[in-house]
Protein backbone atom coordinates (compact mmCIF):
# COMPACT_ATOMS: atom_id res chain seq x y z
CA UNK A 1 70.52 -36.64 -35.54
CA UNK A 2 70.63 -38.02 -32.09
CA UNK A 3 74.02 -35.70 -31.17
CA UNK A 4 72.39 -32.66 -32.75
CA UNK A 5 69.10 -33.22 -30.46
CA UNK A 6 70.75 -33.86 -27.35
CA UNK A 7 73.44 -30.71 -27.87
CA UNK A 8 70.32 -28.63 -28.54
CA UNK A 9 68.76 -29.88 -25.23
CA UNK A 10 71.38 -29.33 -23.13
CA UNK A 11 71.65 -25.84 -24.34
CA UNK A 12 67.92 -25.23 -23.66
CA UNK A 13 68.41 -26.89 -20.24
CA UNK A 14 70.81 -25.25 -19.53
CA UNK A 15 68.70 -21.52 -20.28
CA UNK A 16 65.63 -23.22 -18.20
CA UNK A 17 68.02 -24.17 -14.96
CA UNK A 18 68.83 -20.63 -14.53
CA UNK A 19 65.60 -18.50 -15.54
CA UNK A 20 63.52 -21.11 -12.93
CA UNK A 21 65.45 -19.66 -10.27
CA UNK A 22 65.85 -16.43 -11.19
CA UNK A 23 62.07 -16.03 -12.34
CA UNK A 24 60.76 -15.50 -9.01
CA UNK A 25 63.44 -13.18 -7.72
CA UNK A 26 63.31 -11.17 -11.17
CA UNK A 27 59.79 -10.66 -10.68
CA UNK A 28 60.07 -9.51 -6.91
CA UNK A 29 62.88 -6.99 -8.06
CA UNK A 30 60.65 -5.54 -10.49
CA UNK A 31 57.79 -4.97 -7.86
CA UNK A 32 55.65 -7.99 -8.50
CA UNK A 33 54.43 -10.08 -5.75
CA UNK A 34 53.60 -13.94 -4.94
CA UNK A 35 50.53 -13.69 -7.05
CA UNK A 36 52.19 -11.86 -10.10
CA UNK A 37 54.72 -14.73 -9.70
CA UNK A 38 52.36 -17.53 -10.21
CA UNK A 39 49.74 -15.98 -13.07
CA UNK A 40 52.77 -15.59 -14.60
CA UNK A 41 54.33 -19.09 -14.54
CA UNK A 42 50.72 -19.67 -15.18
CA UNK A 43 50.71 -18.04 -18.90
CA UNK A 44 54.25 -19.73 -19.76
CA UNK A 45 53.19 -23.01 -19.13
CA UNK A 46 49.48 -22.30 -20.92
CA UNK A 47 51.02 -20.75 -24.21
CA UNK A 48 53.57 -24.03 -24.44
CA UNK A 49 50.20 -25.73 -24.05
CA UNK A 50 48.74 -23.94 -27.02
CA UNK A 51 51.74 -24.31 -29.08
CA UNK A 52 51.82 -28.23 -28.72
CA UNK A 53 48.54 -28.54 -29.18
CA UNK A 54 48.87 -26.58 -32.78
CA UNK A 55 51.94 -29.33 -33.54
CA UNK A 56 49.87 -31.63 -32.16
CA UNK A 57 47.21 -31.00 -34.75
CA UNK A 58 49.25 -29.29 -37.54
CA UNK A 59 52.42 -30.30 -37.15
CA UNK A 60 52.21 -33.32 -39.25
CA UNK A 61 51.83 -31.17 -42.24
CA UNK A 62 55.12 -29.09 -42.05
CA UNK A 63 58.85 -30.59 -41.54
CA UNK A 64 59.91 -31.09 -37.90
CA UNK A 65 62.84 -29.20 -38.97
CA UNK A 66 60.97 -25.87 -39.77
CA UNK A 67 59.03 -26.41 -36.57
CA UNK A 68 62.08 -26.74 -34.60
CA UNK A 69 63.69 -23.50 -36.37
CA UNK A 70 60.48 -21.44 -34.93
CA UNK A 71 60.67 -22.95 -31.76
CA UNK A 72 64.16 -21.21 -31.37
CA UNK A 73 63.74 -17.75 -33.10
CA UNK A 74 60.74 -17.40 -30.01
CA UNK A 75 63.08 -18.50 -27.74
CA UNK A 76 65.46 -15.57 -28.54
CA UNK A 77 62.65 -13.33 -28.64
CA UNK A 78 61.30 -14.55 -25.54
CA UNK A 79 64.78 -13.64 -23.45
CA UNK A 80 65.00 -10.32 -24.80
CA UNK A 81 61.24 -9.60 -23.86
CA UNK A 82 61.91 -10.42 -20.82
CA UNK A 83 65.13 -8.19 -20.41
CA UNK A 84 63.54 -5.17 -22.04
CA UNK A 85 59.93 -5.00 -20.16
CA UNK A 86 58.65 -4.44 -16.67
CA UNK A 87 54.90 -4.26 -16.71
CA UNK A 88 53.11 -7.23 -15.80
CA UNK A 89 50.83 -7.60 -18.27
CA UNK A 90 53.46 -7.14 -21.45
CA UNK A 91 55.35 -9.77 -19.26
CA UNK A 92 52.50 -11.55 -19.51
CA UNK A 93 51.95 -11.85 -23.38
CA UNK A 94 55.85 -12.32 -23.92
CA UNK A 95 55.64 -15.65 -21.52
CA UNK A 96 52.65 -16.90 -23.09
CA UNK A 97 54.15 -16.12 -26.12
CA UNK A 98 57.10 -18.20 -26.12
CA UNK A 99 58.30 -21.41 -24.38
CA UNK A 100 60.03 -20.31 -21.53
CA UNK A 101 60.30 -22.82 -18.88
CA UNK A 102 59.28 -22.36 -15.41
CA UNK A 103 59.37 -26.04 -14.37
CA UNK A 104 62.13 -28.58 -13.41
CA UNK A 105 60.96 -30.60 -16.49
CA UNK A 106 60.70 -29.83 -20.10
CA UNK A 107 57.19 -28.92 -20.96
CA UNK A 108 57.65 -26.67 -23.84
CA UNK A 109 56.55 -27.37 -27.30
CA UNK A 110 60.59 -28.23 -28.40
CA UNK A 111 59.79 -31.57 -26.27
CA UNK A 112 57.53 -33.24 -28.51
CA UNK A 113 59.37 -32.46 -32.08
CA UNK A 114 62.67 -33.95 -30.35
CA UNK A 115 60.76 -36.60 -29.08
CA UNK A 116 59.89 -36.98 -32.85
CA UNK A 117 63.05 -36.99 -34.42
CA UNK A 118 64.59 -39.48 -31.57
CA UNK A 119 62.19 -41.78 -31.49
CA UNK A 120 62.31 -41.90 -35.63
CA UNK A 121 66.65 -42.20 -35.33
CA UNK A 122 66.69 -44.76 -32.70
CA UNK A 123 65.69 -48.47 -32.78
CA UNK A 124 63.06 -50.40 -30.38
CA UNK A 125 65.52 -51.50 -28.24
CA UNK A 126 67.71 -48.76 -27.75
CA UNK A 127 64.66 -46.32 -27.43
CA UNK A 128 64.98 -46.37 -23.65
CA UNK A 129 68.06 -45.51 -23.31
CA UNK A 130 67.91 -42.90 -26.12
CA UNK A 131 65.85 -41.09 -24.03
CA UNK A 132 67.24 -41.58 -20.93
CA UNK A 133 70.53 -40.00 -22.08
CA UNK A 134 68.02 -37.24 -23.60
CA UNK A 135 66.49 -36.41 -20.23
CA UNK A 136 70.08 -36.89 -18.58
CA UNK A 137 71.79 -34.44 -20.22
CA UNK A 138 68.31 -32.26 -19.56
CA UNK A 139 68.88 -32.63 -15.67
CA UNK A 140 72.59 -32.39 -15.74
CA UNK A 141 72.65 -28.95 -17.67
CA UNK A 142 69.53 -27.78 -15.92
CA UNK A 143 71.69 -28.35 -13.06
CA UNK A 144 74.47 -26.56 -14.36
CA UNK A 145 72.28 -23.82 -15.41
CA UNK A 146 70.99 -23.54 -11.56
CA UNK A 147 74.22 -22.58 -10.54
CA UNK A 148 74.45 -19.72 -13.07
CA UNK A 149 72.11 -18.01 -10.73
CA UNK A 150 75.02 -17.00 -8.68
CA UNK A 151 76.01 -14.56 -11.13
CA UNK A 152 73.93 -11.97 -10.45
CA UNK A 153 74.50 -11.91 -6.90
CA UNK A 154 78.31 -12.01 -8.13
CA UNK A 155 77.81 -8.96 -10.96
CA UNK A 156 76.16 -7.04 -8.15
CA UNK A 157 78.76 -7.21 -5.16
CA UNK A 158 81.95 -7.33 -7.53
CA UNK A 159 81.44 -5.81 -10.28
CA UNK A 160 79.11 -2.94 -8.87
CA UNK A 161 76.01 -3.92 -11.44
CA UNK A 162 73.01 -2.63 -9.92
CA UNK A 163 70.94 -6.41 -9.05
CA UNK A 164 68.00 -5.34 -11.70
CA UNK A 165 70.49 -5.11 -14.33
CA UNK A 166 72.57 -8.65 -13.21
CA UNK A 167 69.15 -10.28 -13.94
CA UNK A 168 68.34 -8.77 -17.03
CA UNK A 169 71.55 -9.86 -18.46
CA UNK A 170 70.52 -13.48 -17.59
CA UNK A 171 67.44 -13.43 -19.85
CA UNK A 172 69.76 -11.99 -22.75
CA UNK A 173 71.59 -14.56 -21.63
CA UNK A 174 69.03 -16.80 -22.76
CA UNK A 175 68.08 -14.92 -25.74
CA UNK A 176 71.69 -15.72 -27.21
CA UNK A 177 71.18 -19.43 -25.66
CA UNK A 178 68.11 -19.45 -28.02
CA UNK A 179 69.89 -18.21 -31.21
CA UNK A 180 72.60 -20.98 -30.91
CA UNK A 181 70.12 -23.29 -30.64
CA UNK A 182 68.22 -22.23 -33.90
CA UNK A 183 71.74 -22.72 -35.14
CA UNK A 184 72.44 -26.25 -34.39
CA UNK A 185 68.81 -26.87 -35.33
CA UNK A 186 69.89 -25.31 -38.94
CA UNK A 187 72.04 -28.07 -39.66
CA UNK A 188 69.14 -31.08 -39.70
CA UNK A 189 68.94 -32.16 -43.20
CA UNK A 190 66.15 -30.67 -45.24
CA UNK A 191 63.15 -33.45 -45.57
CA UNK A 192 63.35 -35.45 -48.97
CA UNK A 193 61.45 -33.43 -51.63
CA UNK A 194 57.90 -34.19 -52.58
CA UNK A 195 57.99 -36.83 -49.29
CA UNK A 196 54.37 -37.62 -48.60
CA UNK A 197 52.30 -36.42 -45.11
CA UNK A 198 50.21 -38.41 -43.07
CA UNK A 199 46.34 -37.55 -44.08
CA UNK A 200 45.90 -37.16 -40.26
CA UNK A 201 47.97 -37.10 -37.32
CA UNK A 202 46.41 -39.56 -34.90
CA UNK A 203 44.27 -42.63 -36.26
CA UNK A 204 44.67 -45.96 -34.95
CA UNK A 205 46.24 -45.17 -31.77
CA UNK A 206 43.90 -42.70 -30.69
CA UNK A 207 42.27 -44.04 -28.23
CA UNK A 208 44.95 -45.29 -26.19
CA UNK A 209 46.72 -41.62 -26.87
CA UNK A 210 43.76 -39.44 -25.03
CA UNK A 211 43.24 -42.42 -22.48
CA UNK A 212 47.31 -41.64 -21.59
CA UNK A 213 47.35 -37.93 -21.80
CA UNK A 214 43.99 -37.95 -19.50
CA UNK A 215 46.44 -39.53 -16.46
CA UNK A 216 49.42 -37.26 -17.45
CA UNK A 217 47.23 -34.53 -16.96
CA UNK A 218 46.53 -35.07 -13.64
CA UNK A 219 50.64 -35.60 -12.48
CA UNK A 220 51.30 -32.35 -14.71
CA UNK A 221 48.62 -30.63 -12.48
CA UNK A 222 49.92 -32.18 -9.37
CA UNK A 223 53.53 -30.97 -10.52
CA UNK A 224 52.35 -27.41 -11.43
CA UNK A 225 51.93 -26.56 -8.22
CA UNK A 226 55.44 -26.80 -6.92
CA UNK A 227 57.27 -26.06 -10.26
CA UNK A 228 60.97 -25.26 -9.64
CA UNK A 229 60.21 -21.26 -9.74
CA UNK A 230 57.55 -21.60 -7.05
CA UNK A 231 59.59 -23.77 -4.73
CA UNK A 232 62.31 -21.60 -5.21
CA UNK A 233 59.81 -18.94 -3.83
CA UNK A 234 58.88 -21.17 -1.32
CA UNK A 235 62.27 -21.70 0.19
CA UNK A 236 63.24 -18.37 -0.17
CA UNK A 237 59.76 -16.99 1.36
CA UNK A 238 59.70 -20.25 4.14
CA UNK A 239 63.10 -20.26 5.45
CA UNK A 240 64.52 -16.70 3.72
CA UNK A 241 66.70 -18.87 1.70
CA UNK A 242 69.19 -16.49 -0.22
CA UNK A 243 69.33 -16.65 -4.39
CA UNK A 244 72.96 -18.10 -4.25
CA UNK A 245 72.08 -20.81 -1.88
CA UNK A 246 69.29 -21.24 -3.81
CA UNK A 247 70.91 -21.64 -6.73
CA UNK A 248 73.59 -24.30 -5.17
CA UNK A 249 70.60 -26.74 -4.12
CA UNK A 250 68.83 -26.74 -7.38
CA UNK A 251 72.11 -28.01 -8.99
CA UNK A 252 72.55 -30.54 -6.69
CA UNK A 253 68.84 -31.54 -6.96
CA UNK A 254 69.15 -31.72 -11.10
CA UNK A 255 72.27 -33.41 -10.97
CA UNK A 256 70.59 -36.24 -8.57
CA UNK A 257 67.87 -36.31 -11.40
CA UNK A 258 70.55 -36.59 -14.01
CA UNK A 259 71.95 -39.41 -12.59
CA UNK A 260 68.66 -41.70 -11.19
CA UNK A 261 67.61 -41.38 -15.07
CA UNK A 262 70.56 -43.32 -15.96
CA UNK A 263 69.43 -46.20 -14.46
CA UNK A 264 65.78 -46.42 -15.59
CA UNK A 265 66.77 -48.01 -18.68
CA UNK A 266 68.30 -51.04 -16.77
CA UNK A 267 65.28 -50.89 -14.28
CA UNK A 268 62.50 -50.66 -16.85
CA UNK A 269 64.03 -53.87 -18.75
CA UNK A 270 63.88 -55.23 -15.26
CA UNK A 271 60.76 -54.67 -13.90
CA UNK A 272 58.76 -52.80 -17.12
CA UNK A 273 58.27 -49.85 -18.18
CA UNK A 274 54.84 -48.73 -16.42
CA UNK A 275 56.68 -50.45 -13.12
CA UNK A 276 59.42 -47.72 -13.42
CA UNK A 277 56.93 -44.94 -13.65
CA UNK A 278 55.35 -45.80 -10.72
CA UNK A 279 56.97 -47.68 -8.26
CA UNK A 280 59.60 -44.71 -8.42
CA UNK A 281 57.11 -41.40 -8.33
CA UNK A 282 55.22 -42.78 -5.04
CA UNK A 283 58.05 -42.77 -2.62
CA UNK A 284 59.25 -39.58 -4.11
CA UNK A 285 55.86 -38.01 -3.64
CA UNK A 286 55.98 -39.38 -0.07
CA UNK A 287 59.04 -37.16 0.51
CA UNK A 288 57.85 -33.97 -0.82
CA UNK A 289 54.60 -33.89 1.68
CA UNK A 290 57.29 -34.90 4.28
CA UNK A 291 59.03 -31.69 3.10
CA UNK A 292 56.36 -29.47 3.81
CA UNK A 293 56.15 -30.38 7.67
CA UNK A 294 59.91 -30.04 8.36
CA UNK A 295 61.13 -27.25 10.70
CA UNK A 296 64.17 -26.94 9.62
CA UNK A 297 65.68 -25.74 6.41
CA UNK A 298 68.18 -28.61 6.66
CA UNK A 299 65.57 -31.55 7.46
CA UNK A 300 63.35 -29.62 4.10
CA UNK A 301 66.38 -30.03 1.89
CA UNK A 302 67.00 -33.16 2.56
CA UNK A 303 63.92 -34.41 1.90
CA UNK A 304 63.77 -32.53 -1.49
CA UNK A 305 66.85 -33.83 -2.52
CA UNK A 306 66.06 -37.76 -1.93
CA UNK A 307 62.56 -36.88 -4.06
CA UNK A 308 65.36 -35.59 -6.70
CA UNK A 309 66.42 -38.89 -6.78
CA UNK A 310 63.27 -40.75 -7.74
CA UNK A 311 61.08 -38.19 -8.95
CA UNK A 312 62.02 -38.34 -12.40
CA UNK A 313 63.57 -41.33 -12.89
CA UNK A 314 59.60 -41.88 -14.88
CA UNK A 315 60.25 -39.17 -17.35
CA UNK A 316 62.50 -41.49 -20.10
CA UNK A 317 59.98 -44.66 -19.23
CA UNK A 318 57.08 -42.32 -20.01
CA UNK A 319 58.49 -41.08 -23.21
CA UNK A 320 59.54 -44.43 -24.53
CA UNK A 321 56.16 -46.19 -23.56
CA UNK A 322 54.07 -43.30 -25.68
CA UNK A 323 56.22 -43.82 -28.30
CA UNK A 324 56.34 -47.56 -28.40
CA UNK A 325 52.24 -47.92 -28.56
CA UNK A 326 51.30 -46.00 -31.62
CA UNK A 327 52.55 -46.47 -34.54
CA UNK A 328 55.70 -44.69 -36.28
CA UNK A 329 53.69 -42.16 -38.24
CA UNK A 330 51.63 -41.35 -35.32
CA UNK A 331 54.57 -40.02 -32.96
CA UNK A 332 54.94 -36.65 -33.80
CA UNK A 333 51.56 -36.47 -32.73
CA UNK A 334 51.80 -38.67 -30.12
CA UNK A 335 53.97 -36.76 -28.36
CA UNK A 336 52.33 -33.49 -28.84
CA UNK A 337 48.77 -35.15 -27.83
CA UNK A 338 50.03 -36.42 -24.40
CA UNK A 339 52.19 -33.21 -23.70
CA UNK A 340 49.35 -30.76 -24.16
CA UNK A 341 46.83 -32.02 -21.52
CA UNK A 342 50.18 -32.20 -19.26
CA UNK A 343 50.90 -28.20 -19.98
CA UNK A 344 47.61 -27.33 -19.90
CA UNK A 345 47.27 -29.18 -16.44
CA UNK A 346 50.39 -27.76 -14.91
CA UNK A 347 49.54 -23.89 -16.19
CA UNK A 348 46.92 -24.37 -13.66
CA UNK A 349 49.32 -25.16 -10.83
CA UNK A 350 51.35 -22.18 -10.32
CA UNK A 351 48.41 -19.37 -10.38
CA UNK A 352 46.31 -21.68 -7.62
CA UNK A 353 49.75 -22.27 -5.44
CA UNK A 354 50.52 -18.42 -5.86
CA UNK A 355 47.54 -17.52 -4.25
CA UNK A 356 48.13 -20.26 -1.74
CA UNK A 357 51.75 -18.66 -0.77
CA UNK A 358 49.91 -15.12 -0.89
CA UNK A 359 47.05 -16.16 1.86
CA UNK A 360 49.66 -17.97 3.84
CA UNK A 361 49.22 -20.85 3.21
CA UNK A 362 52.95 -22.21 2.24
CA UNK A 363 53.13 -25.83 2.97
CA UNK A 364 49.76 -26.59 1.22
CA UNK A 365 51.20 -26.55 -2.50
CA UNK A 366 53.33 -29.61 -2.00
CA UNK A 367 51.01 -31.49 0.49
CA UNK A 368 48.45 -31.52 -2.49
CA UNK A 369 51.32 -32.09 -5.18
CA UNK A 370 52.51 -35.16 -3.22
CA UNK A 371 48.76 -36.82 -2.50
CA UNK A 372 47.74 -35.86 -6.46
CA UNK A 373 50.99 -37.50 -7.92
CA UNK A 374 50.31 -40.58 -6.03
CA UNK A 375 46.78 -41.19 -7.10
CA UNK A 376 48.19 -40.61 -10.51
CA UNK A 377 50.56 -43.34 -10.07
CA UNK A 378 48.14 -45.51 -8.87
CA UNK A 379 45.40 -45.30 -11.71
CA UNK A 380 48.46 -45.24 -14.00
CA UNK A 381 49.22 -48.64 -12.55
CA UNK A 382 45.92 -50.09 -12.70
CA UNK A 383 44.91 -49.45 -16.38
CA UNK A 384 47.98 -49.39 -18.38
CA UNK A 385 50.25 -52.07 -16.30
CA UNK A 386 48.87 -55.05 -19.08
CA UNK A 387 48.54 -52.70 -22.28
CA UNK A 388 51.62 -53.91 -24.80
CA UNK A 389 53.76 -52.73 -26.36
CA UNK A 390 55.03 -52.69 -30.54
CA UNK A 391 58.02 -52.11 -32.27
C-alpha cells in the first residue's frame, strides 16, 4: 500500500506544482484581478475544508478506498472546469467544489485518507520516515510540476497557441493527472467483508485532537496568506517577475523542501519530534519577513529559498506526532480533525492578502505570515513539548 500512496502523491503533486503557478496568471489572462485571485484561492482551500471535515465526521463509516476513488473523479472534474469556464463566480463553485491546490503544501481532503492508510501500513518506528518519504516525493514532484509552467510560455512562442489556450491545456492537463490517479487508487484491495466500523470517530483522544488542530489553525492561517499562488503574484506584481522564471524558482524552492524533509526523520529521533517542528519553522519564518524588505529581486529569492529549506522540514514530524497520540482506530479521524481547522484557517489567508496586494500593500502578507508562524511555534512548544507519545 505504501508504493501505491506515494505514486498517487507524486502524481497529485505533481498537478498542484504547476496549477499554483499558473493560477494567478490564468486568472489575470481571463480578466480577473488581485482580488478575484485571492477569493478564489479563498473558496479552494474552504471547500477542501468542508470535505475533510465530512471525512472527518463520516468517513469512518465508508472504506478509505471508496473515499479515495471520489477524491479523484473531482479532481478530473475539477481540471476540466477550470479549462472550460471563464466567469468568476462558476470558477468559483468549481474550486470550492473540488480539491484543487493553491498552496505549496497538501491541504486537500486526499491528505488525511493517505495519512490513514500509511499510518495503518507502517510500524511505530518507521512512521517517521514513512512520511517523510511521503512529503518528499510531495515536494520533489511539486517541484517538478513548477517547471511545467514553462510550457505555456513555450506552446505560445513556438508552437503559435494563443497564451489563453496554453493554460487551459494545463488544467486538462490536470484533469487527466486526476483520472490516473483514480486509477492507481482502483487497485487498493477492497476492505474485508462484513469488517466492523468504529461507533464513532474520535473518543479517547479527543481532547488532545481539538487542543492540536486549535495551534495548526493558527500556522495554516499564517501560511494562507502567502500560499504559493499568491507569492507567485507577489513576485510577479513586486519585481515583474516573468511566468517562466517564475516557474524555475518554485522548482528549486520544492526541491530544497524535498530534500530538508529527508532529514527530519534523523533529526526528530535526535532532538524529538515537537523539537523538529519548531526549532526549524522559526528561523524559516525569520527569513520570509526578511524577504519582504529586500530591494532586490535577487536578495528576495534568496531569502525565500533558505526558508525552502526549513520551512517544511515540520510537515512529516507533524503528521507522525498526530498519528502517534491517538489511538489506531482514531486516525482516520485524526487526521481529518487536525487538517480541517488548518484549511479552514488558511481559506482565510488568500482573500485578506488579495486585498492587501490590491490596496498596495505588498510586503504586508508575509510580514504577518512570518510573526503568526512564530507565535505558533512558540505555543506549540510550550504545551505539547512533554505530551507522549504511544505506539
Amino acid at each position: 500500500m505504501i508504493p501505491l500512496m506515494l505514486t498517487a502523491r507524486a502524481l497529485r503533486a505533481f498537478a498542484d506544482g504547476f496549477v499554483a503557478v499558473l493560477l494567478p496568471a490564468y486568472l489575470l489572462a481571463l480578466g480577473h484581478g488581485q482580488l478575484e485571485v485571492g477569493l478564489l484561492s479563498t473558496a479552494t482551500l474552504l471547500g477542501s475544508a468542508v470535505a475533510t471535515l465530512a471525512v472527518g465526521r463520516w468517513g469512518h463509516r465508508f472504506a478509505l478506498r471508496r473515499l479515495l476513488l471520489a477524491a479523484a473523479v473531482l479532481m478530473a472534474a475539477t481540471g476540466l472546469g477550470f479549462a472550460t469556464l471563464s466567469s468568476l463566480w462558476p470558477l468559483l463553485l468549481v474550486a470550492f467544489m473540488g480539491p484543487l491546490n493553491p498552496s505549496g503544501g497538501d491541504v486537500s481532503v486526499f491528505l488525511p485518507l493517505e495519512h490513514a492508510v500509511l499510518a495503518g501500513s507502517a510500524s511505530t518506528e518507521a512512521r517517521t520516515s514513512v512520511f517523510a518519504r511521503y512529503s518528499f516525493f510531495g515536494s520533489i514532484f511539486a517541484a517538478l510540476g513548477a517547471l511545467a509552467t514553462a510550457v505555456p510560455d513555450w506552446l505560445a512562442s513556438r508552437a503559435g497557441w494563443q497564451m489563453i489556450d496554453a493554460l487551459r491545456a494545463m488544467f486538462v492537463a490536470y484533469a487527466v493527472i486526476g483520472a490516473v490517479v483514480w486509477a492507481l487508487y482502483l487497485r487498493m484491495p477492497e476492505p474485508p467483508a462484513g469488517e466492523s466500523k468504529p461507533p464513532s470517530s474520535l473518543a479517547p483522544s479527543r481532547d488532545i485532537v481539538f487542543r492540536i488542530a486549535a495551534l495548526f489553525s493558527v500556522d495554516s492561517f499564517a501560511g494562507g496568506l502567502v500560499i504559493n499562488a499568491l507569492l507567485a503574484l507577489w513576485l510577479f506584481e513586486r519585481f515583474g517577475m516573468s511566468l517562466t522564471a517564475a516557474g524555475a524558482f518554485f522548482f528549486w524552492t520544492g526541491s530544497f523542501s524535498a530534500v530538508s524533509q529527508l532529514a527530519a526523520p534523523a533529526l526528530a529521533r535526535r532532538i524529538g519530534l515537537v523539537n523538529t517542528m519548531v526549532f526549524t519553522h522559526i528561523p524559516s519564518s525569520l527569513c520570509l519577513i526578511g524577504a519582504a524588505f529586500a530591494s532586490s529581486l535577487e536578495l528576495a529569492l534568496g531569502l525565500l529559498l533558505a526558508r525552502s529549506l526549513l520551512s517544511q522540514m515540520d510537515v512529516p514530524a507533524r503528521s507522525a506526532y498526530v498519528m502517534s497520540v491517538v489511538t489506531p482506530a482514531e486516525r482516520p479521524a485524526a487526521a481529518s480533525f487536525t487538517a480541517v481547522p488548518r484549511s479552514l484557517a488558511s481559506a482565510v489567508g488568500p482573500s485578506l492578502a488579495g486585498a492587501m496586494f490590491a490596496a498596495g500593500l505588498m510586503s504586508a502578507p508575509l510580514v504577518a505570515c512570518g510573526l503568526l508562524k512564530i507565535a505558533y511555534d512558540l505555543a506549540l512548544f510550550a504545551r505539547f513539548r512533554k505530551v507522549a507519545t504511544q505506539a
